[in-house]
N, C-alpha and C. Protein backbone atom coordinates (compact mmCIF):
# COMPACT_ATOMS: atom_id res chain seq x y z
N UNK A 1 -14.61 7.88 4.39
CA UNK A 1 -13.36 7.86 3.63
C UNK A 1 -13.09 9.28 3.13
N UNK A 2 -11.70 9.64 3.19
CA UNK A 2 -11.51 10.65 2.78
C UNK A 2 -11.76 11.33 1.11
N UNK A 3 -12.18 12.18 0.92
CA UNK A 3 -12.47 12.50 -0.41
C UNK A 3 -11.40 13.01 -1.47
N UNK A 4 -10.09 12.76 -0.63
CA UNK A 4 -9.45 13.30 -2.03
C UNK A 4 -8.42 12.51 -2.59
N UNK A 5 -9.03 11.03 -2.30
CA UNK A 5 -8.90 9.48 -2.95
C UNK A 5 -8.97 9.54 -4.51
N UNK A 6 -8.03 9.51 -5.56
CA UNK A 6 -8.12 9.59 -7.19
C UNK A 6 -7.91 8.09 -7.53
N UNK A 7 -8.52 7.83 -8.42
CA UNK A 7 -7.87 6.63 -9.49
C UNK A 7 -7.07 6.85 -10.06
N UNK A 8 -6.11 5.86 -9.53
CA UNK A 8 -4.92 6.21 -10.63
C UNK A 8 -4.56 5.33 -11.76
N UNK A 9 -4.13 5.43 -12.54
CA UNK A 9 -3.87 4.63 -14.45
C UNK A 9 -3.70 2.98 -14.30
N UNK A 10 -3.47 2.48 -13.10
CA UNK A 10 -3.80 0.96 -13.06
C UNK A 10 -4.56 0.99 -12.27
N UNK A 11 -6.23 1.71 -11.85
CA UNK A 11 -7.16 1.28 -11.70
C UNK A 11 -6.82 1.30 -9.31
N UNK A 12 -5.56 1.64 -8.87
CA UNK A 12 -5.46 1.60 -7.93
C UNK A 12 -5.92 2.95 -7.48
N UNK A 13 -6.18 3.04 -5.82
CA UNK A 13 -6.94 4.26 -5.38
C UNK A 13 -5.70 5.28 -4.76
N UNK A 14 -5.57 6.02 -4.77
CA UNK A 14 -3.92 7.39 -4.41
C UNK A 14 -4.37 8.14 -3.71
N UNK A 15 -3.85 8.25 -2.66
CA UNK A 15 -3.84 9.42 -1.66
C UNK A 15 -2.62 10.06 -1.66
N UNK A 16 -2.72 11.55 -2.35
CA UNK A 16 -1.26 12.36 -2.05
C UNK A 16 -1.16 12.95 -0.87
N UNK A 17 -0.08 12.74 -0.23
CA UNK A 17 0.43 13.64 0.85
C UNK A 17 1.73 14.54 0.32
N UNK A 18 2.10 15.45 1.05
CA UNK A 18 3.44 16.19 0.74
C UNK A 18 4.62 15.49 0.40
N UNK A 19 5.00 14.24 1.24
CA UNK A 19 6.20 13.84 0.87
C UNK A 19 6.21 12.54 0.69
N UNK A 20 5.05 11.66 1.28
CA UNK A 20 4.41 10.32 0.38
C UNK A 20 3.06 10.22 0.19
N UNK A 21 2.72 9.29 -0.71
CA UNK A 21 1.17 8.38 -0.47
C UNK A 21 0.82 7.59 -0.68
N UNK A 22 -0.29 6.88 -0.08
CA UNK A 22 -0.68 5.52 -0.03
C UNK A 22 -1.44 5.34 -0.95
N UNK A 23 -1.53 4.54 -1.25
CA UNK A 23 -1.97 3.25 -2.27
C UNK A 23 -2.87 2.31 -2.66
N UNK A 24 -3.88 2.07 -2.90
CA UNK A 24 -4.35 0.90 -2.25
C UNK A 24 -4.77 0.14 -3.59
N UNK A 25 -5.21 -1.28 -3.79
CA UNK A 25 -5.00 -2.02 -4.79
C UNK A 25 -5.94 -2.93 -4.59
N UNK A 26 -7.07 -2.67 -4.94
CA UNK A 26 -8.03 -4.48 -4.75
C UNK A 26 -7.63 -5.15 -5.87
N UNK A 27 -7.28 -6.81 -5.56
CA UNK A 27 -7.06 -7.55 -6.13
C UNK A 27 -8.15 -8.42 -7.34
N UNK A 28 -7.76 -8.19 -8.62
CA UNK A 28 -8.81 -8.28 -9.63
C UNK A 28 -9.17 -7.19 -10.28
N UNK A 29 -8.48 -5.82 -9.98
CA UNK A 29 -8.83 -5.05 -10.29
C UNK A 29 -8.03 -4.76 -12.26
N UNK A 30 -6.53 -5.29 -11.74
CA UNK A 30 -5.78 -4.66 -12.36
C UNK A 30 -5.38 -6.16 -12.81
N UNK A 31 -5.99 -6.81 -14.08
CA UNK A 31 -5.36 -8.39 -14.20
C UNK A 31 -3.93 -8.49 -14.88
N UNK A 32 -3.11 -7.38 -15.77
CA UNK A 32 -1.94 -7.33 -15.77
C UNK A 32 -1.22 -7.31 -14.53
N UNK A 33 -1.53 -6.49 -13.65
CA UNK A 33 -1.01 -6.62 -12.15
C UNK A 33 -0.89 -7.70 -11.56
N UNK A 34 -1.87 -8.36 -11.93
CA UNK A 34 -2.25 -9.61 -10.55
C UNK A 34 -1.38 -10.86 -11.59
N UNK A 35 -1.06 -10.63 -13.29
CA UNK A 35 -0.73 -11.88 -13.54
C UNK A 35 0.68 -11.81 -13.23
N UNK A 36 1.26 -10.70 -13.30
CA UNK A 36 2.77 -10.57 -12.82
C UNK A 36 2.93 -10.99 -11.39
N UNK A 37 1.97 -10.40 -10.44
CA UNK A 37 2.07 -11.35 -9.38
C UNK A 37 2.21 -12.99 -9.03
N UNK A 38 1.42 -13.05 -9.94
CA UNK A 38 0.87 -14.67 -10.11
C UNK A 38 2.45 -15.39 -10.21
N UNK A 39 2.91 -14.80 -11.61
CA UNK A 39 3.88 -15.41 -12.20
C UNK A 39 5.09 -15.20 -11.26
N UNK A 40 4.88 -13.79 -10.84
CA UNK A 40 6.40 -14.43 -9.25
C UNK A 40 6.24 -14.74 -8.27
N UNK A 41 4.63 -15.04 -7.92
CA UNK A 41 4.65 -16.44 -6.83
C UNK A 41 4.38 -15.65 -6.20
N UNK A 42 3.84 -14.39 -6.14
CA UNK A 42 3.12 -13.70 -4.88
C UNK A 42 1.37 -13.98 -4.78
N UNK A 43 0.72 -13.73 -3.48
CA UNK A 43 -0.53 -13.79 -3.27
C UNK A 43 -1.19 -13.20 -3.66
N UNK A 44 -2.31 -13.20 -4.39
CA UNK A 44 -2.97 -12.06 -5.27
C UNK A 44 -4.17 -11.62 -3.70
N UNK A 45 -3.87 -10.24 -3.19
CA UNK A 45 -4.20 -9.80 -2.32
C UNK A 45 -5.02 -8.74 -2.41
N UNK A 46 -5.79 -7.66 -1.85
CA UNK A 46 -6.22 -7.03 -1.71
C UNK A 46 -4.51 -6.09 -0.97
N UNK A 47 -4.11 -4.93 -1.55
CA UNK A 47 -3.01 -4.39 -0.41
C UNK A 47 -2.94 -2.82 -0.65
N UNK A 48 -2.44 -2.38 0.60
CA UNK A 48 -2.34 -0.94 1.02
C UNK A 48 -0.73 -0.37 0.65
N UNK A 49 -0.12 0.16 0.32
CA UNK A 49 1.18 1.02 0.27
C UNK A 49 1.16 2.25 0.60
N UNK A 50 2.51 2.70 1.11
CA UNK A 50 3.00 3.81 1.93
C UNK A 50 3.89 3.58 1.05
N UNK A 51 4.20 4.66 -0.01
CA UNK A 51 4.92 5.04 -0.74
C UNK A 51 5.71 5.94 -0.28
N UNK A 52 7.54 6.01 -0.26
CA UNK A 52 8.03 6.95 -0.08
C UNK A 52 9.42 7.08 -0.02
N UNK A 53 9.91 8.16 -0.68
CA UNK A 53 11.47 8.14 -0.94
C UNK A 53 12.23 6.46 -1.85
N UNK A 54 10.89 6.22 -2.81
CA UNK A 54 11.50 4.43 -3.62
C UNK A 54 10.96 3.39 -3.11
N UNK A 55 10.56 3.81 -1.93
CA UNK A 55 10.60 2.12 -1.01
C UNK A 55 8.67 1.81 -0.69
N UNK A 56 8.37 1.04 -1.06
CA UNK A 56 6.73 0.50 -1.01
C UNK A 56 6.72 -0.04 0.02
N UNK A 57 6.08 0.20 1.07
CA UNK A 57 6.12 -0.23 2.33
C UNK A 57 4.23 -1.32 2.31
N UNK A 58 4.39 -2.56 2.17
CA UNK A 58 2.84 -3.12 1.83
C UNK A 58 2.13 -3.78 2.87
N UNK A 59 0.65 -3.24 3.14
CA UNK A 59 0.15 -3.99 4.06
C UNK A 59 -1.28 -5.11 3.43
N UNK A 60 -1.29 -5.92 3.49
CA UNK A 60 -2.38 -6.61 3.22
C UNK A 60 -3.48 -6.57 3.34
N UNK A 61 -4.42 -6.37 3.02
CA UNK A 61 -5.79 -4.95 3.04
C UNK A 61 -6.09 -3.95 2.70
N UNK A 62 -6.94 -3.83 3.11
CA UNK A 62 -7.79 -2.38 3.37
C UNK A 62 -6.98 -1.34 4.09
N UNK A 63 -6.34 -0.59 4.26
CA UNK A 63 -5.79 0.07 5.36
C UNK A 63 -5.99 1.51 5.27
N UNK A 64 -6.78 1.82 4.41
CA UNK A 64 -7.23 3.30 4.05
C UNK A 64 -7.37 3.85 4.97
N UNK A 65 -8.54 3.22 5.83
CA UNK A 65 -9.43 4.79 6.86
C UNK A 65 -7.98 4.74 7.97
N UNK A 66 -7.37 3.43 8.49
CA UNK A 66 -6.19 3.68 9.09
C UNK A 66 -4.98 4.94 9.09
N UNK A 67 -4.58 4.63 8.01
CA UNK A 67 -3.53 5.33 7.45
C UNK A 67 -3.88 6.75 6.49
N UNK A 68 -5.29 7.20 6.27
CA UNK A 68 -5.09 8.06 5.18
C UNK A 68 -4.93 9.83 6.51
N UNK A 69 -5.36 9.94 7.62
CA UNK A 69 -4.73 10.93 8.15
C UNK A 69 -4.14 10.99 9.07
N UNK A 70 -3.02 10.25 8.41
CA UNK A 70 -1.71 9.98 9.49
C UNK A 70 -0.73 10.91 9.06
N UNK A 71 0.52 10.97 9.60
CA UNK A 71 1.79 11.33 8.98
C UNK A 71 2.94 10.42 8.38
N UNK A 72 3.49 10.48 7.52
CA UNK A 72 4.60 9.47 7.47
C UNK A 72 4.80 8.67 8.82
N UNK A 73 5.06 9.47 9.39
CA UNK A 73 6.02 8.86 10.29
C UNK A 73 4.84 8.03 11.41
N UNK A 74 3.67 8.51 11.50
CA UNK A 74 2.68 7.32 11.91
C UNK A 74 2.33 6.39 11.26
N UNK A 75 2.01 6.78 9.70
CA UNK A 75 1.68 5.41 8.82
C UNK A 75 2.70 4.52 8.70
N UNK A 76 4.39 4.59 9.09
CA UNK A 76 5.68 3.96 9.32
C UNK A 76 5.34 3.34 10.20
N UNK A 77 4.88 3.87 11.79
CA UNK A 77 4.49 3.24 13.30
C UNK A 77 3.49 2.33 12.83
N UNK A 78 2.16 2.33 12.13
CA UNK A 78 0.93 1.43 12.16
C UNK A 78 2.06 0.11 10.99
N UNK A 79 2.47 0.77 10.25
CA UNK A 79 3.05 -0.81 9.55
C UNK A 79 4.12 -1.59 10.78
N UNK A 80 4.85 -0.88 11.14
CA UNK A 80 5.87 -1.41 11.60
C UNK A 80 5.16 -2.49 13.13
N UNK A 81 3.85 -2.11 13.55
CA UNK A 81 3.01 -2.22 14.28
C UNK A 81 1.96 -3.68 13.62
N UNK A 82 2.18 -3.90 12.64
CA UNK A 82 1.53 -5.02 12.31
C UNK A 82 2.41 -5.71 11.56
N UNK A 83 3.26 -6.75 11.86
CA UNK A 83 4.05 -7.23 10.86
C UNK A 83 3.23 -8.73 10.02
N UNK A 84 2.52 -9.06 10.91
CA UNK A 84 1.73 -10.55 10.26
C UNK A 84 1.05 -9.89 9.13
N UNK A 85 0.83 -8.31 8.77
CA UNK A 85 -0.20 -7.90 8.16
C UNK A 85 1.09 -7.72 6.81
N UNK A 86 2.27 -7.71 6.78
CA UNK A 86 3.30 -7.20 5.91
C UNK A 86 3.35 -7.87 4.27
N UNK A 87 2.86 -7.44 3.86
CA UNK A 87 2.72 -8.10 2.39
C UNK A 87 4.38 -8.65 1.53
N UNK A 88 4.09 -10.35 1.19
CA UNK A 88 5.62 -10.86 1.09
C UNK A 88 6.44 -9.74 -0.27
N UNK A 89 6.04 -9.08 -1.07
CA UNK A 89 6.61 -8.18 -1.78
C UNK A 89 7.47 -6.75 -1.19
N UNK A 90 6.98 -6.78 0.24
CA UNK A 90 7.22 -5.35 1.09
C UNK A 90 8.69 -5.19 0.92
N UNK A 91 8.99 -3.96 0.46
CA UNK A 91 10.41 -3.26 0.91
C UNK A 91 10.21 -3.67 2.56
N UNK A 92 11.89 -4.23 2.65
CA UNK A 92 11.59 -3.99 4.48
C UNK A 92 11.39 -2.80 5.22
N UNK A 93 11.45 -3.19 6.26
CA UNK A 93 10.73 -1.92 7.22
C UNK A 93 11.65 -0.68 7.30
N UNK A 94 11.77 0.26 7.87
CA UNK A 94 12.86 1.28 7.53
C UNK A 94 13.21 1.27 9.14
N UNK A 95 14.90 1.37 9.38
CA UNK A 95 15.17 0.97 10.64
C UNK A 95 15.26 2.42 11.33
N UNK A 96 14.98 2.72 12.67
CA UNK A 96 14.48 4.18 13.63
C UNK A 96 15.87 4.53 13.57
């Protein structure tokens, strides 16, 4: 795993890139997080985000070693590339 993975203030793991970064969130980590989930009926998941330009792009998992030395525009291709994996909160996909 890459080493320049930080914790960030709700306990989720941040990878900065130049113009986005991913995210990642084990579930249980963050129980304010997970009860707001709870309460709007989402799956309390383990999930990955591709943060960028507003829009949370979510994959369900682990997706770190995947996505952490990609480019935007590949970590866009690997989501858009797994949609069963698309977490029901996801901004939709961004159209080519």
């Amino acid at each position: 795993m890459n080493d320049k993975w930080f914790e960030g203030p709700n306990g989720n793991m941040i990878l900065s890139h130049d113009d986005f970064h991913i995210s990642f969130m084990k579930s249980g980590v963050n129980p304010v997080a997970d009860a707001l989930s709870s309460m709007m009926g989402f799956d309390l998941v383990d999930e990955t985000a591709i943060c960028h330009d507003g829009n949370t792009y979510i994959l369900v998992g682990d997706w770190r070693e995947q996505l952490e030395d990609k480019s935007l525009k590949d970590c866009i291709a690997v989501f858009l590339e797994n949609p069963d994996s698309h977490y029901e909160a996801s901004d939709k996909p961004p159209v080519n």
